[in-house]
C-alpha atoms as a PDB file:
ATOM      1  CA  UNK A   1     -42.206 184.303 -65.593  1.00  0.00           C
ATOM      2  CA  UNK A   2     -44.471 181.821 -63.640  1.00  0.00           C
ATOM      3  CA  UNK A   3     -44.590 178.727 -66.102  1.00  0.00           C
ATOM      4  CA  UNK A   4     -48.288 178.385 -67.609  1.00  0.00           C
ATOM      5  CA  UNK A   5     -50.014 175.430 -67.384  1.00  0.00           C
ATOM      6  CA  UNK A   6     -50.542 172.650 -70.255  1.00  0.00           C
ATOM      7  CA  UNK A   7     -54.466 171.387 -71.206  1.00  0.00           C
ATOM      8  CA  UNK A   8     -54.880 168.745 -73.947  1.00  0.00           C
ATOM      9  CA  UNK A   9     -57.842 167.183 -73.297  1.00  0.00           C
ATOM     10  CA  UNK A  10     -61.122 167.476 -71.108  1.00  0.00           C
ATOM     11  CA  UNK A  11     -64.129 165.658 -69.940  1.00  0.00           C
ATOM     12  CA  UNK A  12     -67.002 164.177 -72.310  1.00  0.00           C
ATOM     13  CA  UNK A  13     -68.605 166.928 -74.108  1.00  0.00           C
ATOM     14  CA  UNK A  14     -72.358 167.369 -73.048  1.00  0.00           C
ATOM     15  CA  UNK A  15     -71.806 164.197 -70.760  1.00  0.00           C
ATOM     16  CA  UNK A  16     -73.169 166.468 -67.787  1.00  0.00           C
ATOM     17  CA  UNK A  17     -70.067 165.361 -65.587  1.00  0.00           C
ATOM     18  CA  UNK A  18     -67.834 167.649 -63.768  1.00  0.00           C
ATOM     19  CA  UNK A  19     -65.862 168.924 -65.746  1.00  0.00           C
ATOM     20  CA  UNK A  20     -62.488 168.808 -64.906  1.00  0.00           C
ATOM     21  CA  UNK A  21     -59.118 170.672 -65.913  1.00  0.00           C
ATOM     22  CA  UNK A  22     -57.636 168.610 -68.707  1.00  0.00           C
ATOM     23  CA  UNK A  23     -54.599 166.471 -68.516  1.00  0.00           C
ATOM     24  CA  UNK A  24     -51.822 165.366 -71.467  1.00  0.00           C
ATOM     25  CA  UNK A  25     -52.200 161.786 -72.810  1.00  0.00           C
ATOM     26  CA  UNK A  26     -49.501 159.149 -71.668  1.00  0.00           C
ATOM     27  CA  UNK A  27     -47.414 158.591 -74.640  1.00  0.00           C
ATOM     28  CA  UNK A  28     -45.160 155.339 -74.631  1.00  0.00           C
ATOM     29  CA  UNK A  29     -41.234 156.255 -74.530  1.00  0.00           C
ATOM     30  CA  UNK A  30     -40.397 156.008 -78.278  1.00  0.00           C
ATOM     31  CA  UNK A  31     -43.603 157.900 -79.106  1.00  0.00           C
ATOM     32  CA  UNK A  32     -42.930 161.227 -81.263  1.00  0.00           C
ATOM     33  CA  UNK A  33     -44.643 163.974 -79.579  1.00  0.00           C
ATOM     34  CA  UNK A  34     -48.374 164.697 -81.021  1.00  0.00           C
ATOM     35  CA  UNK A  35     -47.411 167.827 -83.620  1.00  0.00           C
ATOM     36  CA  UNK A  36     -49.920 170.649 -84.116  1.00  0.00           C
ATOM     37  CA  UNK A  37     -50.449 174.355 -83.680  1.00  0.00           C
ATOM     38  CA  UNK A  38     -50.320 175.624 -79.894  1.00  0.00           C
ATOM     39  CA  UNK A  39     -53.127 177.492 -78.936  1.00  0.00           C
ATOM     40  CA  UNK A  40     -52.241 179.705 -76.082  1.00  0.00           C
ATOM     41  CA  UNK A  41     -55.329 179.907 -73.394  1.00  0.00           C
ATOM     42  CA  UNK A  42     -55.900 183.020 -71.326  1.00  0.00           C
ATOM     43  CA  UNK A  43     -58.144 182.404 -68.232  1.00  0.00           C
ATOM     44  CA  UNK A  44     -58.635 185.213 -65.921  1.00  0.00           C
ATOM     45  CA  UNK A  45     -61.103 183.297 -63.333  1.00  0.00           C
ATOM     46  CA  UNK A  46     -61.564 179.654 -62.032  1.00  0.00           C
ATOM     47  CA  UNK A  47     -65.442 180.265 -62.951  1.00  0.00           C
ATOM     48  CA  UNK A  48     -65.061 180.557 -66.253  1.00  0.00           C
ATOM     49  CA  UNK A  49     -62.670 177.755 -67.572  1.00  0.00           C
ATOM     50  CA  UNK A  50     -62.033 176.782 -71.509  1.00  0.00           C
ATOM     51  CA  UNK A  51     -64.430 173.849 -70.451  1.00  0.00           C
ATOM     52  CA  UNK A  52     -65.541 171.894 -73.069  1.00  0.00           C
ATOM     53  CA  UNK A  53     -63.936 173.664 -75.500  1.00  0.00           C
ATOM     54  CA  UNK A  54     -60.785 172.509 -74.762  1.00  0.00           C
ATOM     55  CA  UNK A  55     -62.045 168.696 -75.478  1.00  0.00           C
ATOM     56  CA  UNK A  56     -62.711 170.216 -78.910  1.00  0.00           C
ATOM     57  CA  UNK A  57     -59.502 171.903 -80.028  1.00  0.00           C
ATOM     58  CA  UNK A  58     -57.549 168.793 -78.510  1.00  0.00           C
ATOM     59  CA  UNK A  59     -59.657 166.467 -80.799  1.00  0.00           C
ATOM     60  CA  UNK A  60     -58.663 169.240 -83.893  1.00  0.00           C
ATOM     61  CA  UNK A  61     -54.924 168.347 -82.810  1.00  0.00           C
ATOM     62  CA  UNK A  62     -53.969 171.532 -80.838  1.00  0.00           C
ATOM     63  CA  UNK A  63     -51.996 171.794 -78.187  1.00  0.00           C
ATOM     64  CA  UNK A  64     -53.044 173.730 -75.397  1.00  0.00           C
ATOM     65  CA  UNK A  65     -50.974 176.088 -73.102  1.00  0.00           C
ATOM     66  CA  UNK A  66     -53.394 177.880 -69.661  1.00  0.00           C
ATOM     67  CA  UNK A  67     -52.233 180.691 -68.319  1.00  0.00           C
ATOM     68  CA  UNK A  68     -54.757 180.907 -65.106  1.00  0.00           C
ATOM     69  CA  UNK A  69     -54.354 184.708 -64.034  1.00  0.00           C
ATOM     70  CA  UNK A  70     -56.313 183.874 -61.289  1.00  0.00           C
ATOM     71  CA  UNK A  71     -53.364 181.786 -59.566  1.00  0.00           C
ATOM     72  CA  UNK A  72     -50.938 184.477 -59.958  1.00  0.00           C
ATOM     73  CA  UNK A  73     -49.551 183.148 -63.472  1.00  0.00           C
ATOM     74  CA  UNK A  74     -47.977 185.620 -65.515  1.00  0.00           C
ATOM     75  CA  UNK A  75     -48.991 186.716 -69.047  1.00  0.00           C
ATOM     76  CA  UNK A  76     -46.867 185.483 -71.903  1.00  0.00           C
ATOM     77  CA  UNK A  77     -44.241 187.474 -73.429  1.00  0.00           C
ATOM     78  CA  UNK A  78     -45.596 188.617 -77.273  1.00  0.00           C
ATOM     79  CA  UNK A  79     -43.632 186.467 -78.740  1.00  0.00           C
ATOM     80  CA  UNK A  80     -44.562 183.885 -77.268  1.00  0.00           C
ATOM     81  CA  UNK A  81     -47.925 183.371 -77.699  1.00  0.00           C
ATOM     82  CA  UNK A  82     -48.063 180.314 -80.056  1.00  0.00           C
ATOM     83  CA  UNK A  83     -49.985 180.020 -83.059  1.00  0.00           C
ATOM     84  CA  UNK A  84     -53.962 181.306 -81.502  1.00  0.00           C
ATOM     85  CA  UNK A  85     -54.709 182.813 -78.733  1.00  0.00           C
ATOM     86  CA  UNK A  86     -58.391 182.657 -77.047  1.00  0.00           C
ATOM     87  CA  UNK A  87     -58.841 184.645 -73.927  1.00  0.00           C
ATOM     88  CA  UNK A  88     -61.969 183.542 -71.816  1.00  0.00           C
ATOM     89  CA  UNK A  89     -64.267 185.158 -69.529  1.00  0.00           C
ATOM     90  CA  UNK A  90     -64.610 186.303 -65.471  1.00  0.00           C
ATOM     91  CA  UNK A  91     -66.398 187.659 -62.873  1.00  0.00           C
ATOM     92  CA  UNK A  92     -64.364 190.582 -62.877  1.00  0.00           C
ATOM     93  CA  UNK A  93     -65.101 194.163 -65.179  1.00  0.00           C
ATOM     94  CA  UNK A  94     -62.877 194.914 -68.151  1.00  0.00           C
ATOM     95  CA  UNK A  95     -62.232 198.658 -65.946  1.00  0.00           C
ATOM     96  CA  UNK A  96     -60.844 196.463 -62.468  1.00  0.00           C
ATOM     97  CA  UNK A  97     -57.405 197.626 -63.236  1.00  0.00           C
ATOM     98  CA  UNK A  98     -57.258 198.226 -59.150  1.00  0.00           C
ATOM     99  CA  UNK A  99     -57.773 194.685 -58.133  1.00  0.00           C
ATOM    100  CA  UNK A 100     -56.474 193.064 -61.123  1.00  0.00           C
ATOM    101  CA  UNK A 101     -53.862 194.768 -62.441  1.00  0.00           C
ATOM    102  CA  UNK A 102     -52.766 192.222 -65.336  1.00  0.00           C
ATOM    103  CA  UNK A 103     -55.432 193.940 -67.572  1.00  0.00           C
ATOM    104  CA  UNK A 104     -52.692 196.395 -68.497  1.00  0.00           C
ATOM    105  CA  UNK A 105     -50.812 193.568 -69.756  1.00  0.00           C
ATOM    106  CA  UNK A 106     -54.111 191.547 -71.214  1.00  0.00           C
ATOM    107  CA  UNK A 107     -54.919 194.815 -73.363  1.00  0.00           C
ATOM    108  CA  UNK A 108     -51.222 194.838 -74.695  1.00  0.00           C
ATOM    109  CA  UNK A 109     -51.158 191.510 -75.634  1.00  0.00           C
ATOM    110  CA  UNK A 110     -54.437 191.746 -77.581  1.00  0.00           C
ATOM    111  CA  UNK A 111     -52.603 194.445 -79.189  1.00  0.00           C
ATOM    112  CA  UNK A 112     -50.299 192.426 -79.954  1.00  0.00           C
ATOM    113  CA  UNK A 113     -52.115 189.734 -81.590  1.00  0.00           C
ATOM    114  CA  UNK A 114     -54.355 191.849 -83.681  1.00  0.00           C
ATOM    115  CA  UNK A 115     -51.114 193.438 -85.128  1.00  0.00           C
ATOM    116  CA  UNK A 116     -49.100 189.707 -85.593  1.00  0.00           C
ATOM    117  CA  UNK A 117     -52.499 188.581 -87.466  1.00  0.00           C
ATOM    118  CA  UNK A 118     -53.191 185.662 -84.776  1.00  0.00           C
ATOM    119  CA  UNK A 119     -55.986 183.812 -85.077  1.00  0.00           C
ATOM    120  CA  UNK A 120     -57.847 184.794 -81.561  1.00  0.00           C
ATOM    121  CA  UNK A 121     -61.303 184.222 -80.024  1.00  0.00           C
ATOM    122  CA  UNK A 122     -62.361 186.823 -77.371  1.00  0.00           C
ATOM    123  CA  UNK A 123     -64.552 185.167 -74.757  1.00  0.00           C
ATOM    124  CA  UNK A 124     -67.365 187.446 -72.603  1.00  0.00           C
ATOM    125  CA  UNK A 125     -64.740 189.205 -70.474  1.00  0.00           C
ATOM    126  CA  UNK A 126     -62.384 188.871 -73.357  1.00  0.00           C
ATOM    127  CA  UNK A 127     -64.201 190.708 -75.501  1.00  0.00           C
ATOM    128  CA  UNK A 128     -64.339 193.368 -73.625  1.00  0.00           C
ATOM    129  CA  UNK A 129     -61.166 193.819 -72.579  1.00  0.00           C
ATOM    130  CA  UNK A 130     -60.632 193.487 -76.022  1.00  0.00           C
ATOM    131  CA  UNK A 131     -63.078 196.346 -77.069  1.00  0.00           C
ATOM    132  CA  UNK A 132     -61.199 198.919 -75.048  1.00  0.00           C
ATOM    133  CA  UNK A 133     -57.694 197.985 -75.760  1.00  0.00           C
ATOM    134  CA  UNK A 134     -58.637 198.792 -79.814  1.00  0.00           C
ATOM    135  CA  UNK A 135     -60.306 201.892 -79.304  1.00  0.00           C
ATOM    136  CA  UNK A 136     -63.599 200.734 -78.401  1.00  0.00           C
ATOM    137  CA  UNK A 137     -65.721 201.089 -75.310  1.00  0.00           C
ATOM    138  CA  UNK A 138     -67.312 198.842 -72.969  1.00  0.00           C
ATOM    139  CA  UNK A 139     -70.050 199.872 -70.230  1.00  0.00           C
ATOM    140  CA  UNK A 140     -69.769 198.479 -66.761  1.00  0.00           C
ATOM    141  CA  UNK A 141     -72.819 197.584 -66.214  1.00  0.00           C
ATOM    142  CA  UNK A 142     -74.618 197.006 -69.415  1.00  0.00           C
ATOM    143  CA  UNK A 143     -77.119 200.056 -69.789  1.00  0.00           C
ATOM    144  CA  UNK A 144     -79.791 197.621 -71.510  1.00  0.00           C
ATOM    145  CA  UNK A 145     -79.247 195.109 -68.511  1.00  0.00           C
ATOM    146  CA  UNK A 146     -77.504 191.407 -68.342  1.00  0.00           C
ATOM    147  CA  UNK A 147     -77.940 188.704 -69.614  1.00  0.00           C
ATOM    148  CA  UNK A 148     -79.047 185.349 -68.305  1.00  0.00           C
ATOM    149  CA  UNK A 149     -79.281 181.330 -69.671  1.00  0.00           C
ATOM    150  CA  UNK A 150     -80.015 180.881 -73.465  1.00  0.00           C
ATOM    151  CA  UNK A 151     -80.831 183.929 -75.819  1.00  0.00           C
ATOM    152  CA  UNK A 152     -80.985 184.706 -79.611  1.00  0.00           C
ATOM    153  CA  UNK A 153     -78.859 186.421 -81.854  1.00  0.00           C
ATOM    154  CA  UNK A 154     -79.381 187.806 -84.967  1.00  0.00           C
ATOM    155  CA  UNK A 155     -76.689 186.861 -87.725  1.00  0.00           C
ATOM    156  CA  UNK A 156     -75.559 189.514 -90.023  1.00  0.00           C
ATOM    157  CA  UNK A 157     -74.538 189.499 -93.579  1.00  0.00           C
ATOM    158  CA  UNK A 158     -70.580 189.379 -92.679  1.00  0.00           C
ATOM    159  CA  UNK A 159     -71.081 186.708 -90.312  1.00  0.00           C
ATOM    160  CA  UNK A 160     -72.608 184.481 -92.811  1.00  0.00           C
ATOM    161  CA  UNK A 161     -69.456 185.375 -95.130  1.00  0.00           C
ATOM    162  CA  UNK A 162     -66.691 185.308 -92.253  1.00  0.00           C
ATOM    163  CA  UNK A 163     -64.083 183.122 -92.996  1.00  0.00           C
ATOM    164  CA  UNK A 164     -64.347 181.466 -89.880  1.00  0.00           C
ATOM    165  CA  UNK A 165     -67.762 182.033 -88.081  1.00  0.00           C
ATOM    166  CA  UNK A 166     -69.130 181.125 -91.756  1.00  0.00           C
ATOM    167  CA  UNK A 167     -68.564 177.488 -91.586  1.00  0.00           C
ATOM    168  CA  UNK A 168     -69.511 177.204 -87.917  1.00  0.00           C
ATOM    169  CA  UNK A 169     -73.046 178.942 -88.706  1.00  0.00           C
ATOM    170  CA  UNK A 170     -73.368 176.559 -91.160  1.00  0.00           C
ATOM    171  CA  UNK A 171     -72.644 173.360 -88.778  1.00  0.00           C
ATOM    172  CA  UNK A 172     -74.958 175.087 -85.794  1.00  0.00           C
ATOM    173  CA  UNK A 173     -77.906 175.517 -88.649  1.00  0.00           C
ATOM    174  CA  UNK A 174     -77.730 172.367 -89.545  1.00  0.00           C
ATOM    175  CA  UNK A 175     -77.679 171.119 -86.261  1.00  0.00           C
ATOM    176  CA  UNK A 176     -81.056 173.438 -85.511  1.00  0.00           C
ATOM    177  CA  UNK A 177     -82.672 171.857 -88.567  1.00  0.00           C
ATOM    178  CA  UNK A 178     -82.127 168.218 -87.340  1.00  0.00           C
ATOM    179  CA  UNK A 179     -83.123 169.876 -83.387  1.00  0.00           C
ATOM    180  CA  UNK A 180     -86.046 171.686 -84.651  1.00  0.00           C
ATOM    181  CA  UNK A 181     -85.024 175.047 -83.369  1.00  0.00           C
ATOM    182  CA  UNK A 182     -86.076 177.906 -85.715  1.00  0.00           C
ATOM    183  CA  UNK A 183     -82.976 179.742 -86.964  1.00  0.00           C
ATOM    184  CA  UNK A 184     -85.207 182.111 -89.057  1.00  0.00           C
ATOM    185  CA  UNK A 185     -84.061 180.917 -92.723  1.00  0.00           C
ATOM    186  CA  UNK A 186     -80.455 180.403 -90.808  1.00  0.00           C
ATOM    187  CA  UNK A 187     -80.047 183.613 -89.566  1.00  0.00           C
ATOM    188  CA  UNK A 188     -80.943 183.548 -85.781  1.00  0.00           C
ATOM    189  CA  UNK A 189     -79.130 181.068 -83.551  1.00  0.00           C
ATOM    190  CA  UNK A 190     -79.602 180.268 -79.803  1.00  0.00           C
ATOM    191  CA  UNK A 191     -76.363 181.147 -77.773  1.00  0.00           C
ATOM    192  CA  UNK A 192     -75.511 180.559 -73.781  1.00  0.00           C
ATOM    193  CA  UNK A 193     -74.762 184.008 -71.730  1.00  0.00           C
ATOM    194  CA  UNK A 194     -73.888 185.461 -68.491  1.00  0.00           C
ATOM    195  CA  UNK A 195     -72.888 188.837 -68.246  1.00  0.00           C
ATOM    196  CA  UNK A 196     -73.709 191.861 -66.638  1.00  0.00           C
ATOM    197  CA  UNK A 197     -71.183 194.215 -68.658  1.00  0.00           C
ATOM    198  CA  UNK A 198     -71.170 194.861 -72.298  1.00  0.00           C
ATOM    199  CA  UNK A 199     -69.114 196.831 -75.212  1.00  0.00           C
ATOM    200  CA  UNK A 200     -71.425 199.424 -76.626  1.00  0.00           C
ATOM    201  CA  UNK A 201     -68.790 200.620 -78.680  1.00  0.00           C
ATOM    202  CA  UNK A 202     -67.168 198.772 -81.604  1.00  0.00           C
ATOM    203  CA  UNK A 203     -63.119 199.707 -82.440  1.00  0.00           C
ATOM    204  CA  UNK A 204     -62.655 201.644 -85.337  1.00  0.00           C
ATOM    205  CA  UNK A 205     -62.160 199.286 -88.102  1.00  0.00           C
ATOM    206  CA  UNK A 206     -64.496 196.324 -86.325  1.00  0.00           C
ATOM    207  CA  UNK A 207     -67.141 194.397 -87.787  1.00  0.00           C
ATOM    208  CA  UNK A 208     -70.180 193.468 -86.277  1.00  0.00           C
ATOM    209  CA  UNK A 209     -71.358 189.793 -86.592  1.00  0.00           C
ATOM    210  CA  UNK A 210     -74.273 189.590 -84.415  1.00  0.00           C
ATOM    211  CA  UNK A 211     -76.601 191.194 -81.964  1.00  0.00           C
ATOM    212  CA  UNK A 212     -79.584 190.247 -79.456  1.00  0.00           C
ATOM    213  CA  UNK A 213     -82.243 191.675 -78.094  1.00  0.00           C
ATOM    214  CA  UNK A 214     -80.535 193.151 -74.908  1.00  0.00           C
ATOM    215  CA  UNK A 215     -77.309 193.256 -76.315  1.00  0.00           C
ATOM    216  CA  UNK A 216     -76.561 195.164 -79.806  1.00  0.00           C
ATOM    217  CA  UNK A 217     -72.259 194.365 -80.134  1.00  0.00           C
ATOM    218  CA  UNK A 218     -73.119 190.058 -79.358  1.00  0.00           C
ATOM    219  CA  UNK A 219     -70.269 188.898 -82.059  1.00  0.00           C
ATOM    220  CA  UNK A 220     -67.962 191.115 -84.052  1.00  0.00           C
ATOM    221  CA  UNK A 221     -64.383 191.120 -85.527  1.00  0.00           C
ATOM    222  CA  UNK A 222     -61.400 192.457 -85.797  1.00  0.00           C
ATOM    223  CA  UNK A 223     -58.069 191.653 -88.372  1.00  0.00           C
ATOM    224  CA  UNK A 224     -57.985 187.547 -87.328  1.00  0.00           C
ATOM    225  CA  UNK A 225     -59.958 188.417 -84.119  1.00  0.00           C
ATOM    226  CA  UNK A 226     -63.306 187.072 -83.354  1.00  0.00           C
ATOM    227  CA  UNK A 227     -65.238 188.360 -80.113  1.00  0.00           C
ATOM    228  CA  UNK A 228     -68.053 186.636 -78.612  1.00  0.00           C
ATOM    229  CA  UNK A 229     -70.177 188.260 -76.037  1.00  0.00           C
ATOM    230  CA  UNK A 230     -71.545 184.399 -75.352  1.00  0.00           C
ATOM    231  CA  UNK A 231     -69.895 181.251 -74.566  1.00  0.00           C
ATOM    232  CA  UNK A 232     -69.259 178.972 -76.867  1.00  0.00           C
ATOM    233  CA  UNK A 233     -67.278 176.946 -74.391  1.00  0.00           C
ATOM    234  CA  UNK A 234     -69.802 176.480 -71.853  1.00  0.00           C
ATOM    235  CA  UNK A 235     -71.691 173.127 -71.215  1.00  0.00           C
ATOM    236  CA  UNK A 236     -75.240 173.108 -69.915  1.00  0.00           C
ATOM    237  CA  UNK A 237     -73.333 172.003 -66.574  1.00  0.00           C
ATOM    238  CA  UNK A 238     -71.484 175.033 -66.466  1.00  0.00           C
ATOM    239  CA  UNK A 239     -74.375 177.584 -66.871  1.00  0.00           C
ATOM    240  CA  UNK A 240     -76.473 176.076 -64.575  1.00  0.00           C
ATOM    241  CA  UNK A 241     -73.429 176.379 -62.224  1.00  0.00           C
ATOM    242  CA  UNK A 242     -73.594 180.222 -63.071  1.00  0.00           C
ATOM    243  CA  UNK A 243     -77.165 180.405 -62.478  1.00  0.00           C
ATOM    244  CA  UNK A 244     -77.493 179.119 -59.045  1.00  0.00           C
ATOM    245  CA  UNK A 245     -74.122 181.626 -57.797  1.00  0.00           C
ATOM    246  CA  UNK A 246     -76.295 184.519 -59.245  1.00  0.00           C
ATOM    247  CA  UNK A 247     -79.405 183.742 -57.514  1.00  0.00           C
ATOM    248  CA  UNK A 248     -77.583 182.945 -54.156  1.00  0.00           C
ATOM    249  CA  UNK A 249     -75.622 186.214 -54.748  1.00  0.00           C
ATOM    250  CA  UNK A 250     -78.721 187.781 -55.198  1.00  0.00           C
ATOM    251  CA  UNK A 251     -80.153 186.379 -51.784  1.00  0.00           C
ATOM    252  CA  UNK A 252     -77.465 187.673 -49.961  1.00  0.00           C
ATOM    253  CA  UNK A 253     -75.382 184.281 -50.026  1.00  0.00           C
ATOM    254  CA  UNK A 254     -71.873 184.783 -49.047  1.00  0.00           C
ATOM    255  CA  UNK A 255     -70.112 182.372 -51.781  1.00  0.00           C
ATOM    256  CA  UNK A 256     -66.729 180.887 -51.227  1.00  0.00           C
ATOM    257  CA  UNK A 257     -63.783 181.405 -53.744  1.00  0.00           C
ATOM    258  CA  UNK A 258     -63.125 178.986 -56.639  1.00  0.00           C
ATOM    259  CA  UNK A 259     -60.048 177.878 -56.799  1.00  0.00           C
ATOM    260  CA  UNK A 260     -60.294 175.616 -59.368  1.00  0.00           C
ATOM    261  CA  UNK A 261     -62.457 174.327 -62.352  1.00  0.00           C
ATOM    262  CA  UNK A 262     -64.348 171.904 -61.325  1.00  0.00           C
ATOM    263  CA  UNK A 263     -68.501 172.625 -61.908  1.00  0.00           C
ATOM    264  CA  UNK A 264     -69.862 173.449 -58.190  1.00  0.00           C
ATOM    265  CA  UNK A 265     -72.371 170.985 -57.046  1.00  0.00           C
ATOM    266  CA  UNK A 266     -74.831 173.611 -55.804  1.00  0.00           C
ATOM    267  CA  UNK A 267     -73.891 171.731 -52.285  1.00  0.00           C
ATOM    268  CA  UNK A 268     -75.112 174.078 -49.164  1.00  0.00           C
ATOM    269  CA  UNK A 269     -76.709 176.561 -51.197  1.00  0.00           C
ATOM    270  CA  UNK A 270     -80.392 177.583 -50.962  1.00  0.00           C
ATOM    271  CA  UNK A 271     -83.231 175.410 -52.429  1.00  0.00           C
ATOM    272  CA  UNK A 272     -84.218 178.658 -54.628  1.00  0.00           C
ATOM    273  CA  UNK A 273     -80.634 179.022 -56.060  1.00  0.00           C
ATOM    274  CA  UNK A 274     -80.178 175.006 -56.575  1.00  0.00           C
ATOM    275  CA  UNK A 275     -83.930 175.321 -58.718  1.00  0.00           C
ATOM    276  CA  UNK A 276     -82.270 178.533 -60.870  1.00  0.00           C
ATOM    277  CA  UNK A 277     -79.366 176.109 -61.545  1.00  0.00           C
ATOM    278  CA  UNK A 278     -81.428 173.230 -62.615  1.00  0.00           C
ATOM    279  CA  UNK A 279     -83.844 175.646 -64.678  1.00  0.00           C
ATOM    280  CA  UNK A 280     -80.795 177.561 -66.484  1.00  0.00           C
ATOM    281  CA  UNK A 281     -79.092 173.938 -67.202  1.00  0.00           C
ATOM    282  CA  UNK A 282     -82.702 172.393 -68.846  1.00  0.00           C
ATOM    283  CA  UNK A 283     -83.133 175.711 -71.095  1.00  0.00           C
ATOM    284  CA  UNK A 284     -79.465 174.872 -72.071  1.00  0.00           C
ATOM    285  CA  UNK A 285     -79.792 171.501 -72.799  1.00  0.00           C
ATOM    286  CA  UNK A 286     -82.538 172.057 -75.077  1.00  0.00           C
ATOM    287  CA  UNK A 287     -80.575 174.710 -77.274  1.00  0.00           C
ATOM    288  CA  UNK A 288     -77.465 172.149 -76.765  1.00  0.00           C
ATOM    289  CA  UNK A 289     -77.207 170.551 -80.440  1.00  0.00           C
ATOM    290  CA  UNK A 290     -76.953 173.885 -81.620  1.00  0.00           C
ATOM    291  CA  UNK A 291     -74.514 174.880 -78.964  1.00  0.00           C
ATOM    292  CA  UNK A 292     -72.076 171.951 -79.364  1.00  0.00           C
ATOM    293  CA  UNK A 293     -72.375 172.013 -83.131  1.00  0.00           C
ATOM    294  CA  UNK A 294     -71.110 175.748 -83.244  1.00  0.00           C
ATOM    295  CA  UNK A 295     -68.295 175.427 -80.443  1.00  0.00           C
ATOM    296  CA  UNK A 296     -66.783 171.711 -82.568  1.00  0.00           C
ATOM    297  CA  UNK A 297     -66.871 173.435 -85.423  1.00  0.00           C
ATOM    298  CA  UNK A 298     -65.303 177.005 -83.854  1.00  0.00           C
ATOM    299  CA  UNK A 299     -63.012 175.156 -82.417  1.00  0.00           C
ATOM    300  CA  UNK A 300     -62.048 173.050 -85.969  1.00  0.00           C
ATOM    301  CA  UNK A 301     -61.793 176.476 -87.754  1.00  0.00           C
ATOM    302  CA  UNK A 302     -59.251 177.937 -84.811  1.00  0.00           C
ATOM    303  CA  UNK A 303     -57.054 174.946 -85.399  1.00  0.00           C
ATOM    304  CA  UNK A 304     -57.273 174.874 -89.359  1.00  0.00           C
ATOM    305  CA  UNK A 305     -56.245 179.096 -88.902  1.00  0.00           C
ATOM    306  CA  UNK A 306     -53.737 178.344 -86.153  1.00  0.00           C
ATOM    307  CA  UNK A 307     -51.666 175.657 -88.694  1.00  0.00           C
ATOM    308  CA  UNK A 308     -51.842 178.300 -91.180  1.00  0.00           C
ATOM    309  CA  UNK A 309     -50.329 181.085 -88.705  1.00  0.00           C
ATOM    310  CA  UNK A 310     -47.937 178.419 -88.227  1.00  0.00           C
ATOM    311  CA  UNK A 311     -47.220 177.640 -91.667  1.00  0.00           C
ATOM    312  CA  UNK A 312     -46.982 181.154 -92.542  1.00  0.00           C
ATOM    313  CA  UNK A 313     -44.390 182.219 -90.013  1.00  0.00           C
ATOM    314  CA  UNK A 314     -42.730 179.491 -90.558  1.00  0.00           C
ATOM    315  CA  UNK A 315     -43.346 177.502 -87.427  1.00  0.00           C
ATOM    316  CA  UNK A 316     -42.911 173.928 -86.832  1.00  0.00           C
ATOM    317  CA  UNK A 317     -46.417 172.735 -85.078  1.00  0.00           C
END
């Protein structure tokens, strides 16, 4: 097995820098190795990195494991997948089986994890890949159309009540209050997105959380699973990033490959694209309390579930 990589801590959260793949903390010699829950990260494309996130669940004390499937790394055995799992998003379809054959394996472990009860978040391209391997369906493309920059979604009764997405309404609501962004008597948040693709077909057993305009399954759970359709990890940086490869896609722009994580500076792309970036990246930093509000608090609620896993199985953090 191709050894995954570590992550443990990240660039300044909203600080608009490049973000950069994190790197462990020097300890001195004698210094007992930082204990807590290890959260085992599952990123299919250089694009789409744990980002800020990653900042987050370091500061909650987890450690953090990457598998990047995009450098050839193999998925982790099941029993090996630490105490949470969270597998992020890509520019690749849940039904790409041809060019990326590891979404065998991705839909096996998810398996996996729903029946071992471990606390996992299901990013974009997670969440569908996710969708199918429990029974569920996702359409490639969306038939109601993508999704683009900043949109709303409407809360449902279980979400307020979820044990975990609960308390992390409750932080982004406040955080809308002090913003003054409407959340419609707290049930309507602002949430960043970029997808073309979509589940339009729940697992048997699921429960839906949220839903937009474009986009009925947005949030929705299953067992210890959580599934976003949006991206909690994502800085205003990072969307913007998004924004200007989709408009220079869109004009015809042969992009290079990313091999790494690193937000693109929009360098030798066209003036058009560069403004979709900047526009994408303003509409994001105005729904950004809410945004970083929901993803620190997500990411407190993994941890607190991932030391209970860990507890519960009897596993040493």
């Amino acid at each position: 097995m191709t050894q995954p990589s570590d992550m443990t801590s990240s660039s300044p959260a909203g600080s608009g820098a490049t973000a950069q793949p994190p790197s462990e903390p020097t300890l001195p010699a004698s210094a007992p190795r930082p204990a807590g829950p290890l959260i085992t990260v599952i990123e299919p494309d250089a694009v789409a990195p744990l980002d800020r996130l990653g900042e987050w669940l370091f500061a909650s004390g987890a450690r953090l494991r990457t598998v990047r499937l995009w450098k050839g790394e193999s998925l982790p055995a099941a029993d090996d997948l630490g105490d949470a799992l969270v597998i992020l998003g890509g520019q690749m379809s849940a039904h790409d089986d041809q060019a990326h054959p590891w979404l065998e394996g991705l839909r096996a472990m998810i398996r996996t994890a729903v029946a071992q009860e471990l606390p996992t978040l299901a990013v974009c391209l997670g969440a569908q890949v996710a969708a199918e391997a429990l029974g569920g369906a996702t359409a490639v493309p969306s038939p109601d159309g993508g999704e683009y920059g900043v949109v709303t979604v409407e809360l449902t009764e279980a979400a307020l009540a979820d044990r975990v997405l609960g308390p992390v309404i409750d932080e982004a609501v406040r955080a809308a209050v002090r913003a003054g962004i409407s959340t419609q008597d707290g049930t309507r948040l602002p949430a960043v997105v970029s997808h073309d693709d979509a589940v339009v077909g729940l697992p048997q057993g699921a429960t839906l959380l949220a839903s937009s305009e474009r986009c009925p399954v947005h949030t929705w759970r299953v067992g210890r699973m959580l599934a976003f359709q949006h991206h909690p990890e994502a800085s205003p940086a990072r969307l913007g990033s998004w924004a200007e490869r989709e408009a220079a896609e869109e004009m015809g722009v042969a992009l290079p490959v990313v091999t790494d994580s690193a937000v693109s500076s929009g360098q030798d792309l066209p003036v058009e694209a560069v403004a979709a970036g900047k526009q994408a990246r303003a509409t994001a930093e105005e729904a950004d309390p809410v945004a970083q509000a929901y993803g620190r608090a997500l990411a407190r609620e993994l941890v607190r579930h991932a030391r209970a896993h860990a507890a519960r199985h009897g596993v040493q953090g």
